[in-house]
N, C-alpha and C. Protein backbone atom coordinates (compact mmCIF):
# COMPACT_ATOMS: atom_id res chain seq x y z
N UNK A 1 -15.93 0.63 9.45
CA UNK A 1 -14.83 1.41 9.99
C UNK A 1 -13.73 0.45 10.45
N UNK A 2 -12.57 1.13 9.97
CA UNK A 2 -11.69 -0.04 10.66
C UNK A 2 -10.66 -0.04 11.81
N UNK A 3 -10.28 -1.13 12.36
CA UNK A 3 -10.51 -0.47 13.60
C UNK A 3 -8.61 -0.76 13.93
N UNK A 4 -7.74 -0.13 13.95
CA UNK A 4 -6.29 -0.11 13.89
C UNK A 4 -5.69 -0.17 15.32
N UNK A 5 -4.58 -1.23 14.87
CA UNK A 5 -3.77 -1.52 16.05
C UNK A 5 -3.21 0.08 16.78
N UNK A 6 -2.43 0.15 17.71
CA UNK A 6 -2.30 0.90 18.50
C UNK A 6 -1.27 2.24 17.70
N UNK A 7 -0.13 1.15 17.23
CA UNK A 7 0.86 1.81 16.31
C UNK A 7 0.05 2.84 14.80
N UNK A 8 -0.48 1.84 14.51
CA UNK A 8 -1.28 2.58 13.99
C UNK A 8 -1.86 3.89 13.44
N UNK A 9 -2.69 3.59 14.63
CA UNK A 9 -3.88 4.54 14.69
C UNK A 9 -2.48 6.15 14.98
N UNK A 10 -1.27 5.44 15.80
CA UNK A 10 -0.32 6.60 16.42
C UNK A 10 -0.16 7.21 14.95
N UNK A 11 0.55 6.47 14.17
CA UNK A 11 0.81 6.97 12.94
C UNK A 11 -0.23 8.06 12.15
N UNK A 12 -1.15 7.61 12.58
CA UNK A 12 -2.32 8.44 11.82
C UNK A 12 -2.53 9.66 12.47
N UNK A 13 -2.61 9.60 13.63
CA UNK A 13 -2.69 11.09 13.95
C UNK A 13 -1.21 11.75 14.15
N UNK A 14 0.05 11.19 14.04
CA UNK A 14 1.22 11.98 13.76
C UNK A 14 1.30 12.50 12.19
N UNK A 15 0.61 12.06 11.74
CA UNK A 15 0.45 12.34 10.01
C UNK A 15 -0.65 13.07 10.28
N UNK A 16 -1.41 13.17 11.03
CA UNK A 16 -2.54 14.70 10.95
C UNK A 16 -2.06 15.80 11.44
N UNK A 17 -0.95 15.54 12.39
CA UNK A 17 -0.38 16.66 13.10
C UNK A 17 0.96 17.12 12.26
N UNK A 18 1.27 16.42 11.36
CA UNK A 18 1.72 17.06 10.60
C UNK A 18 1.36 18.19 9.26
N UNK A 19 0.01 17.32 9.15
CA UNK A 19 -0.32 18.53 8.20
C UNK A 19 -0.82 19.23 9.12
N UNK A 20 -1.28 19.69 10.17
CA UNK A 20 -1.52 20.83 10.68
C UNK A 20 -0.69 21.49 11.25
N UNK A 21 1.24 21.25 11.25
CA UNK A 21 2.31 22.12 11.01
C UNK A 21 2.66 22.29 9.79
N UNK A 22 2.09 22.53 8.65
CA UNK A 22 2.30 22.71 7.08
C UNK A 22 3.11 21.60 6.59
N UNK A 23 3.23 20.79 6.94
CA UNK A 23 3.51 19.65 6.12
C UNK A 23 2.77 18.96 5.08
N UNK A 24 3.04 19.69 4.14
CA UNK A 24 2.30 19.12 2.49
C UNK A 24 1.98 17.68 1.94
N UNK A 25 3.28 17.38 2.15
CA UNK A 25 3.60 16.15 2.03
C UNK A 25 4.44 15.81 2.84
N UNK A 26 4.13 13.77 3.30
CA UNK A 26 5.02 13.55 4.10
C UNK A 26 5.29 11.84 3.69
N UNK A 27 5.75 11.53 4.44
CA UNK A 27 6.25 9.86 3.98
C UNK A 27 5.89 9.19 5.75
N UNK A 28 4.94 8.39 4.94
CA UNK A 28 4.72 7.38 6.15
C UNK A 28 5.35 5.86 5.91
N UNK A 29 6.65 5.83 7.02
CA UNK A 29 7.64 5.20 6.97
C UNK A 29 7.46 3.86 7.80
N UNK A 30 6.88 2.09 7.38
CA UNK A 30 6.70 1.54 8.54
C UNK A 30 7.58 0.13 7.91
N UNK A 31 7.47 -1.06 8.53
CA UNK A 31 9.03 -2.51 7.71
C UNK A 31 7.25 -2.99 6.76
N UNK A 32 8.09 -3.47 6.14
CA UNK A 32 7.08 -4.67 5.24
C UNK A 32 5.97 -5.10 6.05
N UNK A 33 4.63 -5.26 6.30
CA UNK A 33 3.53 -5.81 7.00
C UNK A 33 3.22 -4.89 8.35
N UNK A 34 3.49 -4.04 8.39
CA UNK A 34 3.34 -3.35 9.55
C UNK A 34 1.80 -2.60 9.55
N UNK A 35 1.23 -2.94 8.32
CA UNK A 35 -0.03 -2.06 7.93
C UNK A 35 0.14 -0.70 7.22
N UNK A 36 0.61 -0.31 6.28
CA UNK A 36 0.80 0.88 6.26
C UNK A 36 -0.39 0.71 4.53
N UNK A 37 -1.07 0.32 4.52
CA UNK A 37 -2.39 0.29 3.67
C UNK A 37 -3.25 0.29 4.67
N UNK A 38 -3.51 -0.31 5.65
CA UNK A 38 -4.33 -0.34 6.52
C UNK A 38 -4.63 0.73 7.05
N UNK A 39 -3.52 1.80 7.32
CA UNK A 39 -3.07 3.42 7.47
C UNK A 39 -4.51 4.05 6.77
N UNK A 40 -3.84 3.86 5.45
CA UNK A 40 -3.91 4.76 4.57
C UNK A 40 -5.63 4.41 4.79
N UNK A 41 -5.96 3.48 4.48
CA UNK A 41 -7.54 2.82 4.08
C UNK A 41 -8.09 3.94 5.50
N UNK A 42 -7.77 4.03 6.68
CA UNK A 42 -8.20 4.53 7.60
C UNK A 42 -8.26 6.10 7.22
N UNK A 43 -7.32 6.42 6.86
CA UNK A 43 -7.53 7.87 6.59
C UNK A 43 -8.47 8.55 5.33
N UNK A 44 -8.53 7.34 4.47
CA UNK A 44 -9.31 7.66 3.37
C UNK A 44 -10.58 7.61 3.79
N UNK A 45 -10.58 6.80 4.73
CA UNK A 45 -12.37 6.68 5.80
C UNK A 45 -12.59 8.11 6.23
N UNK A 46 -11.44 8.90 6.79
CA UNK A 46 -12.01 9.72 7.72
C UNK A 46 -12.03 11.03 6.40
N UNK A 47 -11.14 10.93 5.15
CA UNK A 47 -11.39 11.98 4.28
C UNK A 47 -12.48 12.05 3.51
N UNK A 48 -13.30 10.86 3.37
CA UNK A 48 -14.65 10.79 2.76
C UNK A 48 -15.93 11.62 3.58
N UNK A 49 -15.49 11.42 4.76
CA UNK A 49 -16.40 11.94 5.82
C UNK A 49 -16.15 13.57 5.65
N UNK A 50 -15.30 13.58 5.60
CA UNK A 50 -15.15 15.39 5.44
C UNK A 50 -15.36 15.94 4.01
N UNK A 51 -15.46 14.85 3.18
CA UNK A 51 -16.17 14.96 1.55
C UNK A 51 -15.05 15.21 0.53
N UNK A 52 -13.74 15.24 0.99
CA UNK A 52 -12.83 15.28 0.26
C UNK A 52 -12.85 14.15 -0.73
N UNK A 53 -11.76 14.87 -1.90
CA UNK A 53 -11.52 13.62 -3.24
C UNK A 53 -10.07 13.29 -2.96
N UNK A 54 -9.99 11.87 -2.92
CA UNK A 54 -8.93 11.20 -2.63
C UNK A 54 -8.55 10.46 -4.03
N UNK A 55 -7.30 10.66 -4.17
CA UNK A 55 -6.51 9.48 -5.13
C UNK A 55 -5.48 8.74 -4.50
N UNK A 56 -5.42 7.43 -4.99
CA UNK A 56 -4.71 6.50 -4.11
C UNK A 56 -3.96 6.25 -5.49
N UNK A 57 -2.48 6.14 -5.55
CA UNK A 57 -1.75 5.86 -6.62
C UNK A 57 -1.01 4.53 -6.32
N UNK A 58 -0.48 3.81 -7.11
CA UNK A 58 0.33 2.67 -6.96
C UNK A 58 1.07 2.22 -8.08
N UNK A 59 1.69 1.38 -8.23
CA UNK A 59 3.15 1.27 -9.48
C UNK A 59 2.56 0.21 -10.26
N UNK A 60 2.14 -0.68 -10.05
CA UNK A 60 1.28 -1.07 -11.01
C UNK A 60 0.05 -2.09 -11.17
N UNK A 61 -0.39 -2.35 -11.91
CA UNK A 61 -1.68 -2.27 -12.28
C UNK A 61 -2.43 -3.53 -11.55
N UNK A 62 -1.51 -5.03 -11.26
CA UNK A 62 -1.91 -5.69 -10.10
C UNK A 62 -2.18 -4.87 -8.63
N UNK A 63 -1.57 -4.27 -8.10
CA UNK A 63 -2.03 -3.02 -7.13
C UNK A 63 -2.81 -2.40 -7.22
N UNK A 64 -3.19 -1.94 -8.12
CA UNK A 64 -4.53 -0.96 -8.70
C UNK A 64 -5.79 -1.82 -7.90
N UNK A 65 -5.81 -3.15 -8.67
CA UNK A 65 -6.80 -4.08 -8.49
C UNK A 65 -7.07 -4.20 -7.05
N UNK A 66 -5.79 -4.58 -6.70
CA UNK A 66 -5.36 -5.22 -4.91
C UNK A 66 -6.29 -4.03 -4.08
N UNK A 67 -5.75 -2.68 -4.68
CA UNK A 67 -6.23 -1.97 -3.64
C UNK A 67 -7.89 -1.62 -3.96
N UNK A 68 -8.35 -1.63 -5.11
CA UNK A 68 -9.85 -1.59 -5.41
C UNK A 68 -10.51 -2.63 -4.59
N UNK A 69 -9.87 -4.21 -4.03
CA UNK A 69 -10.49 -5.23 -3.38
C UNK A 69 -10.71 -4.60 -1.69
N UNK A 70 -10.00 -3.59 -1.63
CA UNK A 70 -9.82 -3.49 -0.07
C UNK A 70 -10.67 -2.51 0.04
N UNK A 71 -10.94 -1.43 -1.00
CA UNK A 71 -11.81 -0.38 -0.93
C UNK A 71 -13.25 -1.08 -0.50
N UNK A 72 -13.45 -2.13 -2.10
CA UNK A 72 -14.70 -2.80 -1.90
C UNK A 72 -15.06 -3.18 -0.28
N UNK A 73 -14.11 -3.96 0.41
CA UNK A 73 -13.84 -4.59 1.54
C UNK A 73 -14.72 -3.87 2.76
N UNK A 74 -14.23 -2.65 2.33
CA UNK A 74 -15.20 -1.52 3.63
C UNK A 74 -16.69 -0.50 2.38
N UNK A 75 -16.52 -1.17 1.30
CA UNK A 75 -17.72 -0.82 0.67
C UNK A 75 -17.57 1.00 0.67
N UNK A 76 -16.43 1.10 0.19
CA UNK A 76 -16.17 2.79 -0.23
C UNK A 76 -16.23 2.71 -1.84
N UNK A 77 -17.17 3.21 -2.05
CA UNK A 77 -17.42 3.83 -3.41
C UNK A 77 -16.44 4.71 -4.24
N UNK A 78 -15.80 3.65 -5.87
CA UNK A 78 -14.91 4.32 -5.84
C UNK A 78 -14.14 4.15 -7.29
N UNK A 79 -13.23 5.01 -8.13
CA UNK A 79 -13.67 4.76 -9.54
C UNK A 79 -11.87 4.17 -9.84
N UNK A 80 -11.52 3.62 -10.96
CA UNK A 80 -10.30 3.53 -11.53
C UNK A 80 -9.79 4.22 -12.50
N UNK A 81 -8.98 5.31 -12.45
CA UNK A 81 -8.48 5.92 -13.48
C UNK A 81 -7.64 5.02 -14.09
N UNK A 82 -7.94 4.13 -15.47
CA UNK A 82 -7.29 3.27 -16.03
C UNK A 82 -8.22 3.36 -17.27
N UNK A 83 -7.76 3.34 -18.23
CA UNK A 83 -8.48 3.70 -19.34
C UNK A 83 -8.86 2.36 -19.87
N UNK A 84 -10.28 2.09 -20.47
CA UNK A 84 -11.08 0.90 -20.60
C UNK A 84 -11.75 0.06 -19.80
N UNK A 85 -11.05 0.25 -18.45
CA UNK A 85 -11.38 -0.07 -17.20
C UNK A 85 -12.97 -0.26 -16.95
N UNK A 86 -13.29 -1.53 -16.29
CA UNK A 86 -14.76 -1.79 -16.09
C UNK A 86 -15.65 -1.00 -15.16
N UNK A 87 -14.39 -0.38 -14.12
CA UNK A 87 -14.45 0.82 -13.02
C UNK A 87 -14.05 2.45 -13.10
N UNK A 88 -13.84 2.30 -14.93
CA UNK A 88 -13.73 4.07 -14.66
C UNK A 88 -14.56 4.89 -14.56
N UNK A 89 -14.61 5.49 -13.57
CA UNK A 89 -15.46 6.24 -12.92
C UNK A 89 -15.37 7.73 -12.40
N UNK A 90 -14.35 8.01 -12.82
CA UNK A 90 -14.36 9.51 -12.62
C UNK A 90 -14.80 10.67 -12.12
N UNK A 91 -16.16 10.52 -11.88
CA UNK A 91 -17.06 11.26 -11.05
C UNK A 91 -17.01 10.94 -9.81
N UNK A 92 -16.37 9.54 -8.64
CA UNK A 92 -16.30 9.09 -7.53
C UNK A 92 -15.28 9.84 -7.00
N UNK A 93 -15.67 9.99 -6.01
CA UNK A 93 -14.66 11.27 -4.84
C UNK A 93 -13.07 10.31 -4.52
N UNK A 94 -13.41 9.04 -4.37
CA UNK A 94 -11.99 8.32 -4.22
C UNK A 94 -11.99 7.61 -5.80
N UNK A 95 -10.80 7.71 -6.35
CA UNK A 95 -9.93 7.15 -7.43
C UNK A 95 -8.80 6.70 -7.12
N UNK A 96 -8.17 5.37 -7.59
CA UNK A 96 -7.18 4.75 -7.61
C UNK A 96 -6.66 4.83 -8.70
N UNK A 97 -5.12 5.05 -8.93
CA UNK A 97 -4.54 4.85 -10.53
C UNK A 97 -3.00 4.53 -10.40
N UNK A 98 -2.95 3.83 -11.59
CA UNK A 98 -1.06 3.55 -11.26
C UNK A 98 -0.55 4.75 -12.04
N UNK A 99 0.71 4.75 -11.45
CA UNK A 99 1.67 5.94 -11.83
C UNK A 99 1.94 5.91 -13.65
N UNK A 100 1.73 4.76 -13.99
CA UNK A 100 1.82 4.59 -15.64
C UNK A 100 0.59 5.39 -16.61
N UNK A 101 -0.65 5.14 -15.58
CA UNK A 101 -1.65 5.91 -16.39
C UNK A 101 -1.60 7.43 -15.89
N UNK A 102 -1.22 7.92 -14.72
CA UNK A 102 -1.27 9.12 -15.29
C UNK A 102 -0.12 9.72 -16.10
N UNK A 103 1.24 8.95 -16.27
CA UNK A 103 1.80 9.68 -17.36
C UNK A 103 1.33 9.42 -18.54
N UNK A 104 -0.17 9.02 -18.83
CA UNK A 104 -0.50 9.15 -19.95
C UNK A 104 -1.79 10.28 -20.37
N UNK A 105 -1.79 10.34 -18.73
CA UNK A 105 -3.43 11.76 -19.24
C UNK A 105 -3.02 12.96 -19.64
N UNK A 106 -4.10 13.20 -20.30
CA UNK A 106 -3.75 14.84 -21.10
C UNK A 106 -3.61 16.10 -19.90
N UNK A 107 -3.97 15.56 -18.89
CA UNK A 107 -4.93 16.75 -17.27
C UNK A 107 -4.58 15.65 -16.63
N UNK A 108 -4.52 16.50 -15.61
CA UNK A 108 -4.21 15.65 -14.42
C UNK A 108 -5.75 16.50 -13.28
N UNK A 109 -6.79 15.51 -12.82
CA UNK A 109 -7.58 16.13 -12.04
C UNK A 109 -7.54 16.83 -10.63
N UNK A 110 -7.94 17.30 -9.68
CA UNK A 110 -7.40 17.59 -8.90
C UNK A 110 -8.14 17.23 -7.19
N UNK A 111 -7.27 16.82 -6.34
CA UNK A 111 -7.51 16.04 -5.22
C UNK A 111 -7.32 16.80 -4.14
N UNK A 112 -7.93 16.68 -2.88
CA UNK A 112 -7.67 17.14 -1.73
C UNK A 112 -6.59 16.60 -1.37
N UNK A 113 -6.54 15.24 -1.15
CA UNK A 113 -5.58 14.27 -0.62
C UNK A 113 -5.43 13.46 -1.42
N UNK A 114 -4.29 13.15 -1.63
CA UNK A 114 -3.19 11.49 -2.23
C UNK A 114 -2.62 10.53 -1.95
N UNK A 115 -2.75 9.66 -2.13
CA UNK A 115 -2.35 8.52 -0.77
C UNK A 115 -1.05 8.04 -2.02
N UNK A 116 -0.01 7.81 -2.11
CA UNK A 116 0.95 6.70 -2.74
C UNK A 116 1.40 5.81 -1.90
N UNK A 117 1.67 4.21 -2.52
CA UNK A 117 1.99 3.42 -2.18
C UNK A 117 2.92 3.26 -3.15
N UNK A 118 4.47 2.54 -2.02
CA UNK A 118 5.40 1.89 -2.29
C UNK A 118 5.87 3.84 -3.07
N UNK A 119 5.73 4.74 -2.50
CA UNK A 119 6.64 6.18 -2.73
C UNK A 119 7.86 6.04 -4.04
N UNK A 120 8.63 5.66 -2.88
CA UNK A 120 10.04 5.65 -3.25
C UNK A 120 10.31 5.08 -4.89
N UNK A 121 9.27 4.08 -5.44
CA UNK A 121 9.28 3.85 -6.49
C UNK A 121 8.29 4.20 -7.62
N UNK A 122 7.06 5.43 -7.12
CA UNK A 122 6.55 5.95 -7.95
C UNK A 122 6.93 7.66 -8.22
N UNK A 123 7.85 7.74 -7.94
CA UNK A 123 8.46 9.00 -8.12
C UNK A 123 8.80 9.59 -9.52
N UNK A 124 7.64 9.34 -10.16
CA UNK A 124 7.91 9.50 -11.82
C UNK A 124 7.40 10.63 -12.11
N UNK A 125 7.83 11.43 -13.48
CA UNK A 125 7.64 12.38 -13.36
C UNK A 125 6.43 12.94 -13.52
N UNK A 126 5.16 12.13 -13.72
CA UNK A 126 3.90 12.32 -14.00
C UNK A 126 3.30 12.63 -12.43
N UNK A 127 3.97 12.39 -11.34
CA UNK A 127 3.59 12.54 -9.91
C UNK A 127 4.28 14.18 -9.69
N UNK A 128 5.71 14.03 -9.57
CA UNK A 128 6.09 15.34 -9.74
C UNK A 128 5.43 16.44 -10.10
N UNK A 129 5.21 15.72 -11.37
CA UNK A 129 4.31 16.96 -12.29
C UNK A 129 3.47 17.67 -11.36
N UNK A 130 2.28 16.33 -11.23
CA UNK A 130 1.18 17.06 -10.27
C UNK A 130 1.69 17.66 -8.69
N UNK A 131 2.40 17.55 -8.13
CA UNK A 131 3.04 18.28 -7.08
C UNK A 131 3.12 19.64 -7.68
N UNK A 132 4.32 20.01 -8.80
CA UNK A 132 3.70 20.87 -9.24
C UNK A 132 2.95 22.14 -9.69
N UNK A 133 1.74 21.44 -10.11
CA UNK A 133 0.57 22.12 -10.68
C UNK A 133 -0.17 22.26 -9.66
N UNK A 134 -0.27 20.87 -8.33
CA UNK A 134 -1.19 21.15 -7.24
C UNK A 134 -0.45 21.24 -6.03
N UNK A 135 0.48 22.67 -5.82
CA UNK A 135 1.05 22.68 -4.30
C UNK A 135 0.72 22.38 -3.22
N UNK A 136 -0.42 22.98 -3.53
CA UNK A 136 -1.27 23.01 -1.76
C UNK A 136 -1.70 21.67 -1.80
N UNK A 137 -1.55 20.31 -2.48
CA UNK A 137 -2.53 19.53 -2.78
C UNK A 137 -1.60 18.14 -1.41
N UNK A 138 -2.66 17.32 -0.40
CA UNK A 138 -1.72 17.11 0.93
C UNK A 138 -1.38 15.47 0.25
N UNK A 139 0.01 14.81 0.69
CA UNK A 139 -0.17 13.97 -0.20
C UNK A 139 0.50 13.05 1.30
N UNK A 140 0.57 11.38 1.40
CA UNK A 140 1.27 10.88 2.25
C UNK A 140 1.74 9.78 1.00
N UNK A 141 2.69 9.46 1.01
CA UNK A 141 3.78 8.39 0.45
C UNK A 141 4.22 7.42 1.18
N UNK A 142 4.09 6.14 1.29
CA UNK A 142 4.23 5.09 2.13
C UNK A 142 4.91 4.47 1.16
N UNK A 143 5.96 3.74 2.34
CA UNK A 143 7.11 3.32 1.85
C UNK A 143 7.88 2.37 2.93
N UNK A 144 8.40 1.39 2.78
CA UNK A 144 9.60 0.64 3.76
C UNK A 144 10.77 1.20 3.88
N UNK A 145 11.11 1.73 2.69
CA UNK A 145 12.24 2.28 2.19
C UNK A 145 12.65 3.85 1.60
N UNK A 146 12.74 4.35 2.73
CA UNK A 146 12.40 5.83 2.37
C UNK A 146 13.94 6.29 1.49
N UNK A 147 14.44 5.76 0.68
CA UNK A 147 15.89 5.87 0.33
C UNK A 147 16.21 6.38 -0.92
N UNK A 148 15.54 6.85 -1.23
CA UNK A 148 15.22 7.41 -3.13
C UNK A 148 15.69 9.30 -3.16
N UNK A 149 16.73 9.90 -3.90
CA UNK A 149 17.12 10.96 -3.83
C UNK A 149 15.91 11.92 -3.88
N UNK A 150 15.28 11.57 -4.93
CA UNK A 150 13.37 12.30 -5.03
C UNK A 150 12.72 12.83 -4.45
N UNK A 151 12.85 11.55 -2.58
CA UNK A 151 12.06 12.48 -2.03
C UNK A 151 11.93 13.53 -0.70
N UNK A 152 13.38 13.49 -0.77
CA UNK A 152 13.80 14.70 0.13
C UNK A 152 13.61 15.60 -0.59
N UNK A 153 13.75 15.83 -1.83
CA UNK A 153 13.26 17.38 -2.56
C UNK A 153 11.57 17.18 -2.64
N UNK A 154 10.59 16.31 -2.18
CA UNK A 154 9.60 16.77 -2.61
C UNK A 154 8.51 16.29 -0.86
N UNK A 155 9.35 16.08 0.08
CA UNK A 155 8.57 15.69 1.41
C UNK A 155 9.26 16.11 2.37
N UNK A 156 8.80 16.95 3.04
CA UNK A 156 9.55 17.55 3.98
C UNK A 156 9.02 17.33 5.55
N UNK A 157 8.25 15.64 5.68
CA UNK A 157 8.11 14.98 6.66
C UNK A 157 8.46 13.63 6.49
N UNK A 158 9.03 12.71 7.88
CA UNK A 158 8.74 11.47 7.95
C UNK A 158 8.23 10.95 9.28
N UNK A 159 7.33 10.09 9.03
CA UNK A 159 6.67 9.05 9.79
C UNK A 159 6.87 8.00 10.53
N UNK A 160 7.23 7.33 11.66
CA UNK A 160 7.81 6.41 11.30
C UNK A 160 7.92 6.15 13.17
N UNK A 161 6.43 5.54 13.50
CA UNK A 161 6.33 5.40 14.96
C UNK A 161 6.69 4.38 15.79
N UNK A 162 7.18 3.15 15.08
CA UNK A 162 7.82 1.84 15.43
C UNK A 162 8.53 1.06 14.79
N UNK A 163 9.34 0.60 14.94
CA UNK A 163 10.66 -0.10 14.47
C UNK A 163 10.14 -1.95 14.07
N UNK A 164 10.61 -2.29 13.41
CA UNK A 164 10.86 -3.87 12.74
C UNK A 164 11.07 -4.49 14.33
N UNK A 165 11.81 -4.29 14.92
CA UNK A 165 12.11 -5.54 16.25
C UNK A 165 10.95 -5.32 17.49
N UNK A 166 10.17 -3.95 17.45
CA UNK A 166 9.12 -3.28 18.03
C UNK A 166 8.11 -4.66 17.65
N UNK A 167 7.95 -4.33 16.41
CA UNK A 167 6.63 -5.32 15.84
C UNK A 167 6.76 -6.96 16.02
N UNK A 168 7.91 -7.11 15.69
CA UNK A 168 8.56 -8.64 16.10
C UNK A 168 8.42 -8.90 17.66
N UNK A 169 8.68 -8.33 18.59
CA UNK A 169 8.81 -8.36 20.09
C UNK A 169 7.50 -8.15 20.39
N UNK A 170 6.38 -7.41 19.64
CA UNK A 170 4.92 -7.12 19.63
C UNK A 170 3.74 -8.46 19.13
N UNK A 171 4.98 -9.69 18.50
CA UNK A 171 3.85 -10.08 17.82
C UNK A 171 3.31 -9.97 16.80
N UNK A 172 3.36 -8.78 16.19
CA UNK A 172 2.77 -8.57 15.18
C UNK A 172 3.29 -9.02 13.93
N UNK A 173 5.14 -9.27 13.72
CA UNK A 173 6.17 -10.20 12.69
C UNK A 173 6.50 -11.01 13.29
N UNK A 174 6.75 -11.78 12.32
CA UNK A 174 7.44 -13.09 12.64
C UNK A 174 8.76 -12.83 13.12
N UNK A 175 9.70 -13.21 13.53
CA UNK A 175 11.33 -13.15 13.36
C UNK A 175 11.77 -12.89 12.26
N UNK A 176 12.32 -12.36 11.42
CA UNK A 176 12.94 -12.56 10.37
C UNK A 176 14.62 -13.33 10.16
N UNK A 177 14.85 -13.87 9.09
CA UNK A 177 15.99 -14.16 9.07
C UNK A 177 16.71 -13.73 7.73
N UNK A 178 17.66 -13.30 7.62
CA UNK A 178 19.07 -12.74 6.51
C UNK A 178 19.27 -14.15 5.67
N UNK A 179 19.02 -13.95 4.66
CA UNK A 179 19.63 -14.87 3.22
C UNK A 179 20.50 -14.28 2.50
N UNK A 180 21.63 -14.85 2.16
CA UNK A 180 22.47 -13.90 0.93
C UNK A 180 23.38 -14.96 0.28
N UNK A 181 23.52 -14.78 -0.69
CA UNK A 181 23.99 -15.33 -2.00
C UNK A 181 25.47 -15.54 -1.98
N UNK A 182 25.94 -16.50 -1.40
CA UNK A 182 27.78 -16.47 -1.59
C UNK A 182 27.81 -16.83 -3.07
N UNK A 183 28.93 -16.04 -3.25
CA UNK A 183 29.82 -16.46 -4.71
C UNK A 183 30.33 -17.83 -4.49
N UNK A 184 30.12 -18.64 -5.69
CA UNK A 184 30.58 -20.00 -5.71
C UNK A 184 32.22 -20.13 -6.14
C-alpha cells in the first residue's frame, strides 16, 4: 500500500468527492513531479479492492513499460493491451495501453475506471470514441497542463490542490529556474 504525502492523499479524496457529485470525468491537475502517478497508483489500489477493471492509458509505448514497472513495484497483477506483447493479458482486471493501440482495436473493452496520463495529449480520437460508447464509464486525466480545447468538452472537473511554489516552499521541488532562447 502506498502511503501518500499529505497533498496527495487531498487530491484523492477531492477526486472521490467528485465522482460522488456526478463528475464522470475529471482532470487531476498537479506541476511536473508533484506525484500525480503516485495519485493514480493509489487509487488503482483502492479500485482493485472494490474489484473493479481499471485501464491506465498513456501516449506512448516507453510509458506503457514505465508504468507496468510501478504496477510490478506494489505487485498488482496486471495485463498490456499491446499486441505481441510478452504481457498481454486481457483477462487481468488492471490493463495498461497507449493511446496508439487502441486506435487500432476492432472493440474497445469495457472499464469501471480509467486512469490517463499526460490527458491533454492523449485526446485522440480512439479515447473520445470510448467516452462515447462508455458514458457512465469514470475516467481521471492527469496532466500539468490542462490547456488543450478537448477537454473542456469532455471533463467537467478539475483538480488541482497545490500550486508549484506550495511544493517548492514544501520541499518537495527544487526551485526552478526560466531558460529561453534569445535570437542571435
Amino acid at each position: 500500500m502506498l502511503t501518500l504525502r499529505p497533498y496527495q492523499d487531498k487530491s484523492k479524496e477531492v477526486l472521490r468527492q467528485g465522482f460522488r457529485d456526478n463528475h464522470i470525468r475529471q482532470i487531476l491537475c498537479a506541476s511536473t513531479g508533484a506525484g500525480k502517478s503516485v495519485i493514480m497508483l493509489s487509487m488503482i489500489e483502492s479500485a482493485i479492492e472494490k474489484g473493479s477493471r481499471v485501464l491506465f492509458i498513456c501516449e506512448r509505448r516507453i510509458l506503457v513499460e514505465q508504468f507496468s514497472v510501478h504496477l510490478d513495484s506494489l505487485n498488482i497483477d496486471h495485463g498490456i493491451l499491446m499486441s505481441k506483447h510478452w504481457r498481454f493479458r486481457p483477462d487481468r482486471k488492471v490493463q495498461v495501453a497507449s493511446a496508439q493501440t487502441l486506435e487500432r482495436m476492432e472493440s474497445l473493452p469495457s472499464f469501471d475506471i480509467v486512469f490517463i496520463d499526460e490527458v491533454h495529449a492523449c485526446m485522440r480520437k480512439s479515447v473520445i470514441n470510448m467516452f462515447n460508447i462508455f458514458p457512465s464509464m469514470r475516467v481521471v486525466g492527469a496532466t500539468a497542463t490542462p490547456f488543450s480545447p478537448k477537454l473542456a468538452a469532455h471533463f467537467s472537473n478539475v483538480v488541482n490542490v497545490i500550486t508549484m511554489r506550495e511544493l517548492v516552499d514544501d520541499g518537495h521541488l527544487v526551485p526552478f529556474r526560466v531558460f529561453s532562447a534569445k535570437e542571435i
